[in-house]
Protein backbone atom coordinates (compact mmCIF):
# COMPACT_ATOMS: atom_id res chain seq x y z
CA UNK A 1 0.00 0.00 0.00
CA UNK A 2 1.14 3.59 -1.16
CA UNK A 3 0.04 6.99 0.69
CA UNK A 4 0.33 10.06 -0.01
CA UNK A 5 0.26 12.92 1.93
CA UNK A 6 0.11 17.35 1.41
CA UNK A 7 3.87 18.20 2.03
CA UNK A 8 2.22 21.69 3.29
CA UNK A 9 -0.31 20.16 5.77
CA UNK A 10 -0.12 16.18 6.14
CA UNK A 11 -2.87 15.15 5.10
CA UNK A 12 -3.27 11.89 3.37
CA UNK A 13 -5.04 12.67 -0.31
CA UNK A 14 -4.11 9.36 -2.45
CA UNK A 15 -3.82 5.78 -1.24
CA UNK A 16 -3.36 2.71 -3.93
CA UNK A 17 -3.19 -0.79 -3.57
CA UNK A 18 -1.22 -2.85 -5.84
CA UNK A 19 -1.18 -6.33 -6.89
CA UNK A 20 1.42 -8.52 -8.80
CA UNK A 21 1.40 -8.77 -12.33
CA UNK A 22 2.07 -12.09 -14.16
CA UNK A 23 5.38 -10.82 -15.24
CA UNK A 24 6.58 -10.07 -12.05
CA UNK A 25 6.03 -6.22 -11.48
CA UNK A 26 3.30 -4.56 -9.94
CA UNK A 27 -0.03 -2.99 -10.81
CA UNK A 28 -2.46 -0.37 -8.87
CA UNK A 29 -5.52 -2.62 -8.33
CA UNK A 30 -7.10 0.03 -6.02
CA UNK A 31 -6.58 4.01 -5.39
CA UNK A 32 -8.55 5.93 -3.09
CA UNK A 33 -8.44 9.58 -2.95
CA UNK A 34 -9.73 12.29 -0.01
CA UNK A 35 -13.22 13.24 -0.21
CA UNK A 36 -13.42 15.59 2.42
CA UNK A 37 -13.44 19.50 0.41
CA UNK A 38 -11.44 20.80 3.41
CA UNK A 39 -8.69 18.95 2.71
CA UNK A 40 -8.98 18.31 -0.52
CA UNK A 41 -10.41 19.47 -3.83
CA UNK A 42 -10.46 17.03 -6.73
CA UNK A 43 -10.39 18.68 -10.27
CA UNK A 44 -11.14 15.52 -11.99
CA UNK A 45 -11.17 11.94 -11.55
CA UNK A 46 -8.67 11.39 -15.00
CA UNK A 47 -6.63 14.54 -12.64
CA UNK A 48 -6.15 12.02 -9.50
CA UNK A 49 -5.37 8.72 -11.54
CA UNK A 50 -2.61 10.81 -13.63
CA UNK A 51 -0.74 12.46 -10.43
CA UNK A 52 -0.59 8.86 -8.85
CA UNK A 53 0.94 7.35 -12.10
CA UNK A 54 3.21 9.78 -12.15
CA UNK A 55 4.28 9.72 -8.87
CA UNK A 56 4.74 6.38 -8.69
CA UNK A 57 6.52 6.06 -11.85
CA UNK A 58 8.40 9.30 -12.17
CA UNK A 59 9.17 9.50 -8.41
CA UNK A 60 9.16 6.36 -6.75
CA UNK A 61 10.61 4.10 -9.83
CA UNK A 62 12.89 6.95 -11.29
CA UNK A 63 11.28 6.22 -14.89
CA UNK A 64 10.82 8.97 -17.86
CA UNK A 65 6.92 8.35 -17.64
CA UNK A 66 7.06 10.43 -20.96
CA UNK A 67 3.48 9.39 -21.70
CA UNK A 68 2.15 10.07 -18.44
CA UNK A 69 3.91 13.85 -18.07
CA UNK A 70 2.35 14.68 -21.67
CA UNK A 71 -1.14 13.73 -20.80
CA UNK A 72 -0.76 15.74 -17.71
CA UNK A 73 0.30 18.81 -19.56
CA UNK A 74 -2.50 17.92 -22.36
CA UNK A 75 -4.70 17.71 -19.51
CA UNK A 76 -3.74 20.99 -17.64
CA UNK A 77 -3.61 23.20 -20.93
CA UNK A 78 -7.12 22.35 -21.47
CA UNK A 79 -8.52 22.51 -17.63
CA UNK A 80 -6.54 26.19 -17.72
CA UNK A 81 -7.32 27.74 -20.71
CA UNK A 82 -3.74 27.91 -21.66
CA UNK A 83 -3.16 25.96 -24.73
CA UNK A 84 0.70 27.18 -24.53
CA UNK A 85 1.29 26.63 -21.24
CA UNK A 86 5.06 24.81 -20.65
CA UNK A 87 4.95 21.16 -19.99
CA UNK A 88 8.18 22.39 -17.39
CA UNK A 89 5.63 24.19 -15.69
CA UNK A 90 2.74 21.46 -15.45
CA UNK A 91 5.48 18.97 -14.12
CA UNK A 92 6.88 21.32 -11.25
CA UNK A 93 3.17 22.15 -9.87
CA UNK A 94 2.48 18.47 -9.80
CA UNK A 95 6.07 16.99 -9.01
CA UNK A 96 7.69 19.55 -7.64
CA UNK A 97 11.28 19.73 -7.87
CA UNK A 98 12.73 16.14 -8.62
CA UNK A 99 16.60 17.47 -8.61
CA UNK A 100 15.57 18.01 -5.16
CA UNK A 101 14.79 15.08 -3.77
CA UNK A 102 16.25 13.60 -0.21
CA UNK A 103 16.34 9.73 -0.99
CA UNK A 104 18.09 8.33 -3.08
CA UNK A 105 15.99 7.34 -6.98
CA UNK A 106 16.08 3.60 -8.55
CA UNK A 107 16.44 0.78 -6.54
CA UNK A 108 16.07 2.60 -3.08
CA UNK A 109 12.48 2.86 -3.08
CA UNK A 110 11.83 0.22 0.06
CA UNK A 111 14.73 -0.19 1.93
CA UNK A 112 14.57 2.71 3.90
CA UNK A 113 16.24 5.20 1.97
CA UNK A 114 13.79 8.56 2.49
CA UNK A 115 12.87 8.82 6.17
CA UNK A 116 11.14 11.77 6.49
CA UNK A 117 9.05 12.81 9.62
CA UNK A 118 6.02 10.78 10.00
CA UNK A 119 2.96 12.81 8.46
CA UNK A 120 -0.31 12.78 10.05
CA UNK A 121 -2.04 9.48 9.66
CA UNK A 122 -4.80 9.21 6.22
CA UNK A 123 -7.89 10.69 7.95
CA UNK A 124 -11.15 8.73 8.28
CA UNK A 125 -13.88 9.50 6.55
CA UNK A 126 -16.28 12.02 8.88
């Protein structure tokens, strides 16, 4: 199971399950994402299963996810209005900076190599 959290507040907003694949990788069978408008505002569901692809695979596995980064900017251009908007600046606002990053990419994802403080814990639904 994968959760992630706001790096500004804490709170929990995606959660997937994943299941093996018959050639030996993996495969979100389930994703969850917050519900409560507090927290959370979803622009669209295709939104939410795009930012947990691409986390997972441009983040956590350390892959070019090419597809997945231009459907994101395909997707933003049209939510925004801006058809020339720079695929640079879709990536940051989702990804944030990925030169950046405290753990160690490929092959670290698992054996403890990001231990950041513990967020606050996925919150139940109210």
């Amino acid at each position: 199971m994968l959760r992630l959290h706001r790096s500004e507040t804490g709170y929990g907003i995606y959660e997937a399950t994943f299941v093996p694949t018959a050639d030996g990788g993996r495969r979100i069978a389930r994703a969850l994402v917050e519900g409560h408008a507090r927290r959370y505002r979803s622009p669209s569901t295709e939104y939410d299963a795009l930012v947990l692809e691409l986390v997972v695979s441009a983040v956590l596995l350390d892959e070019p996810a090419h597809g997945l980064r231009a459907a994101m900017t395909r997707l933003m251009r049209a939510a925004s209005g801006v058809a020339d908007m720079p695929s640079e600046v879709v990536e940051h606002s989702i990804l944030g900076d990925l030169s950046a990053r405290p753990y160690a990419p490929t092959g670290a994802v698992g054996r403890g190599a990001h231990r950041s403080p513990r967020p606050a814990p996925f919150p139940e639904s109210e």
